[in-house]
N, C-alpha and C. Protein backbone atom coordinates (compact mmCIF):
# COMPACT_ATOMS: atom_id res chain seq x y z
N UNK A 1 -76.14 181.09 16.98
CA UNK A 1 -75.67 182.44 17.20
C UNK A 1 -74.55 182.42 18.22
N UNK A 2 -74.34 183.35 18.33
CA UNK A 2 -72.89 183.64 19.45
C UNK A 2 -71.59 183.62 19.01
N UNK A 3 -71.16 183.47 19.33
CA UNK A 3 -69.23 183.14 18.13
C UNK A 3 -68.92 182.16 18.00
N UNK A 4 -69.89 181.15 18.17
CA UNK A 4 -69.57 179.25 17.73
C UNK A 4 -68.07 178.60 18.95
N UNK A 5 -68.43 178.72 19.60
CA UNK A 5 -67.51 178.29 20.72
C UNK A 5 -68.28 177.82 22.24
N UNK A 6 -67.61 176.83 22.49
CA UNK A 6 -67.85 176.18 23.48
C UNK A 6 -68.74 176.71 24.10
N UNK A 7 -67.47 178.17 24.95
CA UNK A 7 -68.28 178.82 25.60
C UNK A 7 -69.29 179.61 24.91
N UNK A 8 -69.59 180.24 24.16
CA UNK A 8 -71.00 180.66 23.61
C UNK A 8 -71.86 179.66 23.73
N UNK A 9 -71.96 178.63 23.85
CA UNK A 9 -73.33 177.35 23.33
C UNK A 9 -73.37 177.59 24.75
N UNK A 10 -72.34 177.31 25.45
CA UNK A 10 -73.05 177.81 26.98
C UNK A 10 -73.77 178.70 27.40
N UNK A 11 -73.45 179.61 27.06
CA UNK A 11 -73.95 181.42 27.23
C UNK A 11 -75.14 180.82 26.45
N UNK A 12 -75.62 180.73 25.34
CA UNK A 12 -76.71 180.57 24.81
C UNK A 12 -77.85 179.53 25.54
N UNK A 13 -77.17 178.59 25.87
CA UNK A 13 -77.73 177.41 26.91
C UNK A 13 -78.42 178.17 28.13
N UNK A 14 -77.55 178.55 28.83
CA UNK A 14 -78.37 179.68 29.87
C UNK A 14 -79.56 180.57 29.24
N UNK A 15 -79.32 180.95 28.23
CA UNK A 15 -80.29 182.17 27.84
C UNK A 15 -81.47 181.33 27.75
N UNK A 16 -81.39 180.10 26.98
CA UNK A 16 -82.58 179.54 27.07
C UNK A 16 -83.17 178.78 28.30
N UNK A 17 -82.43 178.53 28.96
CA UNK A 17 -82.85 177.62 30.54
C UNK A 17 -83.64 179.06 31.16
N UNK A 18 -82.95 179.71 31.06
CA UNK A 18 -83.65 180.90 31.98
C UNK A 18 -85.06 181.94 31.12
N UNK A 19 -85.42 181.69 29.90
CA UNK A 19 -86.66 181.85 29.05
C UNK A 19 -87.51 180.85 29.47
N UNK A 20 -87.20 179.85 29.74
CA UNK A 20 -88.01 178.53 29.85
C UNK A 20 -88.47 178.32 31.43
N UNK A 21 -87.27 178.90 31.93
CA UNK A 21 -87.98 179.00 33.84
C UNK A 21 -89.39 180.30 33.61
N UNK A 22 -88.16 181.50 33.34
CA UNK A 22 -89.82 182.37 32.71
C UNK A 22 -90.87 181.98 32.10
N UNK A 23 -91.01 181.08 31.10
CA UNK A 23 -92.06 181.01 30.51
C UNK A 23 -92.83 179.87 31.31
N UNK A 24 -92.51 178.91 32.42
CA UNK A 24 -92.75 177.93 32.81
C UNK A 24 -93.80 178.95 33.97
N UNK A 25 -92.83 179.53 34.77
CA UNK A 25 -93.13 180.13 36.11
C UNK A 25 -95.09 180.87 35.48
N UNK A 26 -94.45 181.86 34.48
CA UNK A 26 -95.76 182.74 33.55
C UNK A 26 -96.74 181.76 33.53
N UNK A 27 -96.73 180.77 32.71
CA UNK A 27 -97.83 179.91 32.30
C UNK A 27 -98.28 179.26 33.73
N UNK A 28 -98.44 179.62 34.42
CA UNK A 28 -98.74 178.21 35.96
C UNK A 28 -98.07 177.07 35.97
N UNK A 29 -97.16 176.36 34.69
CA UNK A 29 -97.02 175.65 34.77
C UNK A 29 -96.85 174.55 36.21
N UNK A 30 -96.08 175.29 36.81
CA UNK A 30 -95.19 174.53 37.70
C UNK A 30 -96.01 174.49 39.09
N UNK A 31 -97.67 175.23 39.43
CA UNK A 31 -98.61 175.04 39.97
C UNK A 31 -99.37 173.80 39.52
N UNK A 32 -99.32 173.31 38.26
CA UNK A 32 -100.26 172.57 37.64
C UNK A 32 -99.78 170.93 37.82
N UNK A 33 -100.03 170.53 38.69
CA UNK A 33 -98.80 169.07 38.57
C UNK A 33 -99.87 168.16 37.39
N UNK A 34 -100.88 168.22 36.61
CA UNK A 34 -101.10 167.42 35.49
C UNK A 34 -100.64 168.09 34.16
N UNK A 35 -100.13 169.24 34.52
CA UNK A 35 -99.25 170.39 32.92
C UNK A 35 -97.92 169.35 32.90
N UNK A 36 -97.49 169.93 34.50
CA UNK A 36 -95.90 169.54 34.85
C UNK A 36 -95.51 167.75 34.64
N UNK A 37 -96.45 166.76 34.94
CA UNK A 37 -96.53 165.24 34.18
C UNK A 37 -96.14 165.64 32.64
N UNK A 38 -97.17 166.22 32.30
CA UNK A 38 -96.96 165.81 30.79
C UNK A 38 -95.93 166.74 29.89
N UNK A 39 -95.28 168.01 30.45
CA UNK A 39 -94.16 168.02 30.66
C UNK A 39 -92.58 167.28 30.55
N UNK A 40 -92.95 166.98 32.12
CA UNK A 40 -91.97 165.74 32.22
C UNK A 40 -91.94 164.47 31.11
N UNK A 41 -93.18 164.16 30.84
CA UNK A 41 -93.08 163.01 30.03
C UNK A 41 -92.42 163.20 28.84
N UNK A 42 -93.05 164.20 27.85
CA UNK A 42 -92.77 164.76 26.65
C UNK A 42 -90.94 165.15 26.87
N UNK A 43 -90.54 165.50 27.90
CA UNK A 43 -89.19 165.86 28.35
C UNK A 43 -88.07 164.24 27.82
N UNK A 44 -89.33 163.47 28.79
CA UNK A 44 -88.41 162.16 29.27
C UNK A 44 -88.19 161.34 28.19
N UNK A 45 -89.37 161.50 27.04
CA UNK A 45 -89.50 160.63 25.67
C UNK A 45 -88.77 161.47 24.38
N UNK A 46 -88.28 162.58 24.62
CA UNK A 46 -87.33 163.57 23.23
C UNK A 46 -86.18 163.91 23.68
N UNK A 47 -85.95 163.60 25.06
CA UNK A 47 -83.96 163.82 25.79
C UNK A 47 -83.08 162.69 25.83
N UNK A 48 -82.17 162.44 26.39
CA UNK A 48 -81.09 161.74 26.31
C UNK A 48 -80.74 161.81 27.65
N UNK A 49 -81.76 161.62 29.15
CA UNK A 49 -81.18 162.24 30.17
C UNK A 49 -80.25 161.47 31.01
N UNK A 50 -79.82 161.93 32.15
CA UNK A 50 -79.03 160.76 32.93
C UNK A 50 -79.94 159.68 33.59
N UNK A 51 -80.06 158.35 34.33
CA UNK A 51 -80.12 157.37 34.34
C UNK A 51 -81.48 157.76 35.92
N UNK A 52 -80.64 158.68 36.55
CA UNK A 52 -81.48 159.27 37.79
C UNK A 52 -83.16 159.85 37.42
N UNK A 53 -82.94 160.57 35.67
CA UNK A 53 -84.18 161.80 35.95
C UNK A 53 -84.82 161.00 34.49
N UNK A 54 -85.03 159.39 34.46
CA UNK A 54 -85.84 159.17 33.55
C UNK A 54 -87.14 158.98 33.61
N UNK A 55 -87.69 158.95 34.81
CA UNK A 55 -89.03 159.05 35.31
C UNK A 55 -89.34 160.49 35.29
N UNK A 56 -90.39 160.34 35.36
CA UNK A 56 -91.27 161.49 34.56
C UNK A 56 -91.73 162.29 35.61
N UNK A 57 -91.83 161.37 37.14
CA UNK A 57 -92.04 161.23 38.73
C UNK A 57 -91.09 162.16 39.06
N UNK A 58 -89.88 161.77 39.04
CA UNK A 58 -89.14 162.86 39.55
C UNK A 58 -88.77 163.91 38.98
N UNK A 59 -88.85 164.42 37.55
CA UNK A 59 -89.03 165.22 37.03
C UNK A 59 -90.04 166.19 37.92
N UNK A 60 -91.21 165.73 38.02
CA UNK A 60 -92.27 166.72 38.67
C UNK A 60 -92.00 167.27 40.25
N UNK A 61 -90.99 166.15 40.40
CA UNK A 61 -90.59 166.50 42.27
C UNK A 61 -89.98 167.49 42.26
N UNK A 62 -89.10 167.38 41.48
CA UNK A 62 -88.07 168.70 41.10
C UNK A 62 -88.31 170.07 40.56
N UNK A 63 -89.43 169.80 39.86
CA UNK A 63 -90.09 170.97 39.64
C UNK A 63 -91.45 171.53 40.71
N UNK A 64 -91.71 171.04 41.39
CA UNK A 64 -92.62 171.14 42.49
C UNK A 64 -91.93 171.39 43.64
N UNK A 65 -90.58 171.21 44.04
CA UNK A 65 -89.12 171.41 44.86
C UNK A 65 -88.87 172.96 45.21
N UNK A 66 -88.54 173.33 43.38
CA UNK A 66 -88.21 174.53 43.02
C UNK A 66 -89.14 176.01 42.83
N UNK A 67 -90.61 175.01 42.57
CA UNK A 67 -91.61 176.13 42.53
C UNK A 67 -91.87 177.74 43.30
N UNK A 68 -91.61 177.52 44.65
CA UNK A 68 -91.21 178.72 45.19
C UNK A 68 -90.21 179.41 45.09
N UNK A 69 -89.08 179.38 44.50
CA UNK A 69 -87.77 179.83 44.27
C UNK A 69 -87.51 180.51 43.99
N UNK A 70 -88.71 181.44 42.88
CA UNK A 70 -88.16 182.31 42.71
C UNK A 70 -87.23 182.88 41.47
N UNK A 71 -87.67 183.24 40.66
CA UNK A 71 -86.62 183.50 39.25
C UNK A 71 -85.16 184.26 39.26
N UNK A 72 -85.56 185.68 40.51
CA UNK A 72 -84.07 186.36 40.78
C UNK A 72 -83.50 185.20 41.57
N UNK A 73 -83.67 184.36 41.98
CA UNK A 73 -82.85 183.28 42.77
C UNK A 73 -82.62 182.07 41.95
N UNK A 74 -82.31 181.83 40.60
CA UNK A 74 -81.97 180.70 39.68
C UNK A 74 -81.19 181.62 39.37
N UNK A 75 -79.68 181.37 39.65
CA UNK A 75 -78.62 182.01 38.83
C UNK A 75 -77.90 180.73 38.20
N UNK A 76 -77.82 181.16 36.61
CA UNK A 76 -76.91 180.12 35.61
C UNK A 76 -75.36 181.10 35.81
N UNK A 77 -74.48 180.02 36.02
CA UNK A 77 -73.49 181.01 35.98
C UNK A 77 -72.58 179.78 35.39
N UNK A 78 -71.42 180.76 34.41
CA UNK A 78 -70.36 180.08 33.42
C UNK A 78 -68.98 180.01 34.52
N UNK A 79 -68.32 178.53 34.86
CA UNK A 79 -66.84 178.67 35.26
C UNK A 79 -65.92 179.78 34.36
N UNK A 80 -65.23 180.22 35.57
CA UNK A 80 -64.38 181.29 34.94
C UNK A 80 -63.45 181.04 34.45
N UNK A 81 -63.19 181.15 33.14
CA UNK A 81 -61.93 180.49 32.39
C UNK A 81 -61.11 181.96 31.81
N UNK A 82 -59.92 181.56 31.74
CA UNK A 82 -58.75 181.93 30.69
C UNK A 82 -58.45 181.11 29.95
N UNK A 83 -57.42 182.40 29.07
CA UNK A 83 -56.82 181.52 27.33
C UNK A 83 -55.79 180.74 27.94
N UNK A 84 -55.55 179.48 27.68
CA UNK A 84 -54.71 178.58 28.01
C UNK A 84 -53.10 179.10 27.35
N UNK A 85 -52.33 179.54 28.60
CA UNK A 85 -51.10 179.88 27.94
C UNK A 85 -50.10 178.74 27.34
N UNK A 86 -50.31 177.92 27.47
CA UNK A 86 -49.52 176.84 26.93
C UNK A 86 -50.32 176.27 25.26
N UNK A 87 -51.50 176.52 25.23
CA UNK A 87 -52.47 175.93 24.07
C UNK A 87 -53.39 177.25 24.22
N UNK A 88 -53.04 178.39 23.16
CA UNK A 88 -54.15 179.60 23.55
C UNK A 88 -55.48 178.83 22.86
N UNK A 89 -55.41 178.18 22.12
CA UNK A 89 -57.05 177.71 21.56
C UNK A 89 -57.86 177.03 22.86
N UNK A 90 -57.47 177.06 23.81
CA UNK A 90 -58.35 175.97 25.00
C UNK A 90 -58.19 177.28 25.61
N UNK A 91 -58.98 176.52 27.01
CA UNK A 91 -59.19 177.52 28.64
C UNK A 91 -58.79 176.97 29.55
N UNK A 92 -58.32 177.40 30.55
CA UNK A 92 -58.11 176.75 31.87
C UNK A 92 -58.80 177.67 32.83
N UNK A 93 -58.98 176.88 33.97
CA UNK A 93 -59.83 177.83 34.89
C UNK A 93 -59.10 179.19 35.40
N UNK A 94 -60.20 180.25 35.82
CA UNK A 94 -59.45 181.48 36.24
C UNK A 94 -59.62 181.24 37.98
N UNK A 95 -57.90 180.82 38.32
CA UNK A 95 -58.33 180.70 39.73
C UNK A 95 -58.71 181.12 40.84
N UNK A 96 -58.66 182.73 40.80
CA UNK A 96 -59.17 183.29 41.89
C UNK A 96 -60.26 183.20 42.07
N UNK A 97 -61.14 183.92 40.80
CA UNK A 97 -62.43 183.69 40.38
C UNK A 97 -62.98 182.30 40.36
N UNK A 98 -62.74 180.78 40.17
CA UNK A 98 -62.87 179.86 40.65
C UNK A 98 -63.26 179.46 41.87
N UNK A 99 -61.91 179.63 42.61
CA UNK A 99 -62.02 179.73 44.33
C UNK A 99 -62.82 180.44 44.42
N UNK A 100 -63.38 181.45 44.64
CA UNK A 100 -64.40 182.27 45.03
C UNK A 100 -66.01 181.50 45.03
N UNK A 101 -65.99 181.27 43.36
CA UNK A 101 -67.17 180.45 43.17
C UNK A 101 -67.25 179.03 43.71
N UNK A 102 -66.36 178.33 43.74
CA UNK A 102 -66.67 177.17 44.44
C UNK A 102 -66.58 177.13 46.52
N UNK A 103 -66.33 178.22 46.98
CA UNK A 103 -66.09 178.23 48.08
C UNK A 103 -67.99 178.38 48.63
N UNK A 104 -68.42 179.90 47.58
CA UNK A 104 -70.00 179.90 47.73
C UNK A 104 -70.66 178.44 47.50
N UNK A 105 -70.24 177.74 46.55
CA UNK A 105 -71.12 176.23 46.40
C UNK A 105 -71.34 175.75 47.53
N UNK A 106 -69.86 175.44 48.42
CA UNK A 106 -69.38 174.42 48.93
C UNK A 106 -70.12 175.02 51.01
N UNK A 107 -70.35 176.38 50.80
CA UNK A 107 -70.57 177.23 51.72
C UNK A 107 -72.88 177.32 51.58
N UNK A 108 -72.77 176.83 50.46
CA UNK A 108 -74.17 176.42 50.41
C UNK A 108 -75.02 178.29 50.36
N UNK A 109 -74.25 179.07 49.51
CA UNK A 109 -74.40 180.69 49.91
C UNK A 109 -75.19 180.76 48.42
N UNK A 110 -76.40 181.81 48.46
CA UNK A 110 -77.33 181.96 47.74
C UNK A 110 -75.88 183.32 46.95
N UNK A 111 -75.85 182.84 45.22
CA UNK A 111 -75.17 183.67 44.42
C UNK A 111 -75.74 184.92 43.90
N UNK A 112 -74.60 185.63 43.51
CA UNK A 112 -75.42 186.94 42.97
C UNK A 112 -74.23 187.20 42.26
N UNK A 113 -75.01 187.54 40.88
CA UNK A 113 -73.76 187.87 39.80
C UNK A 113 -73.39 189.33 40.17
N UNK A 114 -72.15 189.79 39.26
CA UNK A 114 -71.96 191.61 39.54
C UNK A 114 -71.16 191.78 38.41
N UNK A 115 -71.35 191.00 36.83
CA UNK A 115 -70.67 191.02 35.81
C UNK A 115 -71.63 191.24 34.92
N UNK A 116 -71.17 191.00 33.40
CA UNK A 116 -71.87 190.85 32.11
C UNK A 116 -73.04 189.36 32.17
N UNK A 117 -74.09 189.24 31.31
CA UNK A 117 -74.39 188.35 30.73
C UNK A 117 -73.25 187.50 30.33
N UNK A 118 -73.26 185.97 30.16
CA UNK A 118 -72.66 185.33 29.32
C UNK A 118 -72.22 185.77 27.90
N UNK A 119 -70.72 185.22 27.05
CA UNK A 119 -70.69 185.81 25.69
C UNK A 119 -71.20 186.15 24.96
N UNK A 120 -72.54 184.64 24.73
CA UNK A 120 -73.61 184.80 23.43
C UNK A 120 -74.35 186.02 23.67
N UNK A 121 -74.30 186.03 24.93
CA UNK A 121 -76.20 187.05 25.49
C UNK A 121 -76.37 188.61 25.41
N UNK A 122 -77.02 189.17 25.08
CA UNK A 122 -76.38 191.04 25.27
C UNK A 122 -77.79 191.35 25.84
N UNK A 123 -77.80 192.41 26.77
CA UNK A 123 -78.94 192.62 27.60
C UNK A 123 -79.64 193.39 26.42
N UNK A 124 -81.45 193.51 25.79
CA UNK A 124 -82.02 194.04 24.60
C UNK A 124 -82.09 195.90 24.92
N UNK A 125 -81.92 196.32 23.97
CA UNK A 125 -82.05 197.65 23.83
C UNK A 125 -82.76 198.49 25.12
N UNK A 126 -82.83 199.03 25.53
CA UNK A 126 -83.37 199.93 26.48
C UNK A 126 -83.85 198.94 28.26
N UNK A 127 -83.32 197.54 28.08
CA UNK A 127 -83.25 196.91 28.91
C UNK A 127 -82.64 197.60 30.26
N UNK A 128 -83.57 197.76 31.74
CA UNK A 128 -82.85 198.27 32.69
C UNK A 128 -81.45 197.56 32.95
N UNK A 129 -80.63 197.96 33.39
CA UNK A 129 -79.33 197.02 33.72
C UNK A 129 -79.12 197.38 35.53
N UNK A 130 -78.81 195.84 35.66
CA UNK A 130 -78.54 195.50 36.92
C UNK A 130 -77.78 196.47 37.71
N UNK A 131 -78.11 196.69 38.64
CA UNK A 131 -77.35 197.88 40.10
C UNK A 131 -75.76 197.28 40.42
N UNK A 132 -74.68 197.61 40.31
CA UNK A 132 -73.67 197.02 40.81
C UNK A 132 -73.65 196.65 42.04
N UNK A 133 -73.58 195.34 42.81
CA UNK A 133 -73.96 194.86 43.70
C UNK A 133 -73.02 195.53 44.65
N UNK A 134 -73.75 195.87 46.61
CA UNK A 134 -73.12 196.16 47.01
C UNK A 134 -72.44 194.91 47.99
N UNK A 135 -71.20 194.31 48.14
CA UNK A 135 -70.77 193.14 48.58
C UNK A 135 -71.29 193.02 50.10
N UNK A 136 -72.22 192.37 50.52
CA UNK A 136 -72.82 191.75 51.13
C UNK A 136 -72.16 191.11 52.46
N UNK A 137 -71.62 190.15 51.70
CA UNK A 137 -70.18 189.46 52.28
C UNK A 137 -69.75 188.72 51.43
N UNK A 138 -68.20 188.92 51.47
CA UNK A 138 -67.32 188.22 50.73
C UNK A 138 -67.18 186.88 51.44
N UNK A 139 -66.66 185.85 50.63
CA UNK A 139 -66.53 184.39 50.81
C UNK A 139 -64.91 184.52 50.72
N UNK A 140 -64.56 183.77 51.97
CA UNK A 140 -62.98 183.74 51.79
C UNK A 140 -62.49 181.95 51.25
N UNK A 141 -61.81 181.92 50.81
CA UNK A 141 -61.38 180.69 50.06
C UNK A 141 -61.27 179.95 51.04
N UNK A 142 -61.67 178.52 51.17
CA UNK A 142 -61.39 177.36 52.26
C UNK A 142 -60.03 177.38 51.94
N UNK A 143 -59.56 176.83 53.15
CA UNK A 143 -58.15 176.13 53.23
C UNK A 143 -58.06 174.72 54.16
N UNK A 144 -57.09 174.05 53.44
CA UNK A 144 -56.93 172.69 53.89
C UNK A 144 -57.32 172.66 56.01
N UNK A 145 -57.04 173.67 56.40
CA UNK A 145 -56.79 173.05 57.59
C UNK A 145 -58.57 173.65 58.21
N UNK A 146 -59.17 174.54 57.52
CA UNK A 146 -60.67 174.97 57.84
C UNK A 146 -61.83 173.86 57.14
N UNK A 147 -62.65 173.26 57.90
CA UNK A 147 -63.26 172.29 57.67
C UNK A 147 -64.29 173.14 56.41
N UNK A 148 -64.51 174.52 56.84
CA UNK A 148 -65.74 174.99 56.19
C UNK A 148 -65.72 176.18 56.06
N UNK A 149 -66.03 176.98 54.82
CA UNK A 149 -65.81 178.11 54.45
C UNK A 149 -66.29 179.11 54.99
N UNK A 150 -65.70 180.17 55.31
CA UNK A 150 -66.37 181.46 56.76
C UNK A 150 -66.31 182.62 55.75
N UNK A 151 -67.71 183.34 55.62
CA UNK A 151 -67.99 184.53 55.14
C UNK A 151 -67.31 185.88 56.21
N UNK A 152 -66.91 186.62 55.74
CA UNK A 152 -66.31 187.72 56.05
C UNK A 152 -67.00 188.69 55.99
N UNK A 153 -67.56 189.53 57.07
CA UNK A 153 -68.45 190.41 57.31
C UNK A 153 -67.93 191.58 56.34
N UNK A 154 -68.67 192.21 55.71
CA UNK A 154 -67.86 193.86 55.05
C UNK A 154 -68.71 194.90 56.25
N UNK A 155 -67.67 195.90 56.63
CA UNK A 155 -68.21 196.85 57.19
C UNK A 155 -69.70 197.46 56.82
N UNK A 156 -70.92 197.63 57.37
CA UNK A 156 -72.12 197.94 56.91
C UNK A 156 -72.55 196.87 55.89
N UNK A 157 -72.18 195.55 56.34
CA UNK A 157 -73.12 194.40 55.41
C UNK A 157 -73.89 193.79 56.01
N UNK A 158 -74.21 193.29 55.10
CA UNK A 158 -75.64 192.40 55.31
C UNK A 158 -74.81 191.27 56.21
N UNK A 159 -76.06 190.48 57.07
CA UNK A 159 -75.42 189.26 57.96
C UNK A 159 -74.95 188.27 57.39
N UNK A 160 -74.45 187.38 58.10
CA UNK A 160 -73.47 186.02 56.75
C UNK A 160 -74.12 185.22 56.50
N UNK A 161 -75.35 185.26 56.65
CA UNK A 161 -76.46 184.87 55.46
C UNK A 161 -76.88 185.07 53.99
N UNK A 162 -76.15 186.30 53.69
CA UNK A 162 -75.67 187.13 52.66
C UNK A 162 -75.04 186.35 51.20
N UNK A 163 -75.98 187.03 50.09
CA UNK A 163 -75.37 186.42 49.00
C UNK A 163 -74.31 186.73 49.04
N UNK A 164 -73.33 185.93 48.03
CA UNK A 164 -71.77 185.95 47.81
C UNK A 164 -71.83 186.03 46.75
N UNK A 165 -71.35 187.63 46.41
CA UNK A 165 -70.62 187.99 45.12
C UNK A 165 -69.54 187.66 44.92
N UNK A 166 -69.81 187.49 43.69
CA UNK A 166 -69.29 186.51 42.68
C UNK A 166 -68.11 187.25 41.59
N UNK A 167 -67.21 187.50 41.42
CA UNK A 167 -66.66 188.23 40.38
C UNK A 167 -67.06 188.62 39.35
N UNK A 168 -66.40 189.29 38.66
CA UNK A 168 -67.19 190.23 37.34
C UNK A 168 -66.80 188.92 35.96
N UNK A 169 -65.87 188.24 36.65
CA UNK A 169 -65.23 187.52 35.29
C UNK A 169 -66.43 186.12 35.53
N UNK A 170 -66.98 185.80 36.56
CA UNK A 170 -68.13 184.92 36.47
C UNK A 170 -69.12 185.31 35.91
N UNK A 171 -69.52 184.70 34.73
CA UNK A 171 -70.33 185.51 33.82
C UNK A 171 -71.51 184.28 34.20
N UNK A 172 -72.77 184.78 33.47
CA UNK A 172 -74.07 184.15 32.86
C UNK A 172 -75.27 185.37 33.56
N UNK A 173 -76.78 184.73 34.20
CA UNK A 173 -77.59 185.65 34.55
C UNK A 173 -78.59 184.80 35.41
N UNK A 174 -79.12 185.55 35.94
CA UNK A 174 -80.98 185.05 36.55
C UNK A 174 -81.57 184.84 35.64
N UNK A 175 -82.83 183.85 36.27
CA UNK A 175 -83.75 183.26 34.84
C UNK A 175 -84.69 184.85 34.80
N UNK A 176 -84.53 185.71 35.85
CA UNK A 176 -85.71 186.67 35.82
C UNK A 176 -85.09 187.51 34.66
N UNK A 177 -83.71 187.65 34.42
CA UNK A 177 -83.13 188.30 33.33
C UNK A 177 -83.30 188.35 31.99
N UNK A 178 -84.03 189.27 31.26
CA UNK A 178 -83.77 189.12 29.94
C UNK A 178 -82.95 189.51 28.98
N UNK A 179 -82.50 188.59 28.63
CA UNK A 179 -81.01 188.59 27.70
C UNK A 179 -81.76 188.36 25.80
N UNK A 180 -80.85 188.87 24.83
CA UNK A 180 -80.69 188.45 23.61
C UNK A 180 -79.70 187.87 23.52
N UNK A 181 -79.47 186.95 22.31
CA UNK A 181 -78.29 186.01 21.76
C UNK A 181 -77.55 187.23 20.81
N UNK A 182 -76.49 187.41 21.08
CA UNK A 182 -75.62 188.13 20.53
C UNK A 182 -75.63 187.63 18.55
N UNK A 183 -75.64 188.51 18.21
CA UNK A 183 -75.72 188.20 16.64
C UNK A 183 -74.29 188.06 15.98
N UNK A 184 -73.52 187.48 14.53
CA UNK A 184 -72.50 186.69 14.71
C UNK A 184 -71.85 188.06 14.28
């Protein structure tokens, strides 16, 4: 489903990472460390993973890591791209929106979307929809000569502990979010 593009398999990718934190979190799973083994195992023996997460061991660390976390606090979020003006069939990154998002990475700042779902995803019929976030504090872009990225207080915000909103053009969602796959 979605419009068969890159970015849709992404958008769709999220929709399911974040069903699967839900359905994980729901079931106890991730309380259960003899569920979460066999889990992992069944994971480790039907994937293709990287070279780090083929034990089945650290699979469970990671999920025993994350267990308190929290579902509104797993945000999947898509790099912000544009139509490539030189090759409109590709993307190149959208750089403001970029900078922004990688400054929160790099600033170690808990995200908060204030856009759409990803392409594939459409929030289901009578689904509440998210509050437009009020900016917290903005993240100002590092620059070469600042070792480390400094949040910018907004008048009546929260302290610079504060999630960093994220642009509207940074798309995806929380795993607590329920999304549908957009139909073609």
């Amino acid at each position: 489903m979605g419009d068969g593009s890159d970015l849709g398999r992404i958008s769709n990718q999220q929709l399911f990472m974040a069903a699967l934190a839900r359905k994980v979190q729901s079931g106890g799973v991730l309380g259960n460390p003899i569920a979460l083994f066999s889990l992992a195992k069944a994971a480790t023996g039907n994937m293709v993973l990287s070279d780090t997460l083929t034990n089945p061991t650290t699979l469970v660390q990671i999920a025993l890591a994350i267990k308190d976390t929290g579902l509104a606090n797993m945000v999947f979020v898509q790099y912000p791209t544009v139509t490539d003006p030189a090759e409109p069939g590709r993307v190149i990154a959208q750089s403001s929106a970029a900078t922004v998002l990688n400054t929160a990475l790099v600033a170690d700042k808990p995200l908060q979307l204030s856009g759409a779902p990803g392409r594939a995803a459409v929030l289901p019929s009578g689904a509440p929809v998210a509050p437009v976030p009020t900016p917290a504090a903005t993240v100002k872009p590092s620059s070469t000569s600042t070792p480390a990225p400094t949040p910018t207080a907004t008048p009546g915000a929260a302290p610079a502990g504060a999630n960093a909103v994220l642009p509207s053009s940074v798309t995806g969602q929380t795993a607590d979010q329920q999304t549908c796959t957009k139909g073609n």
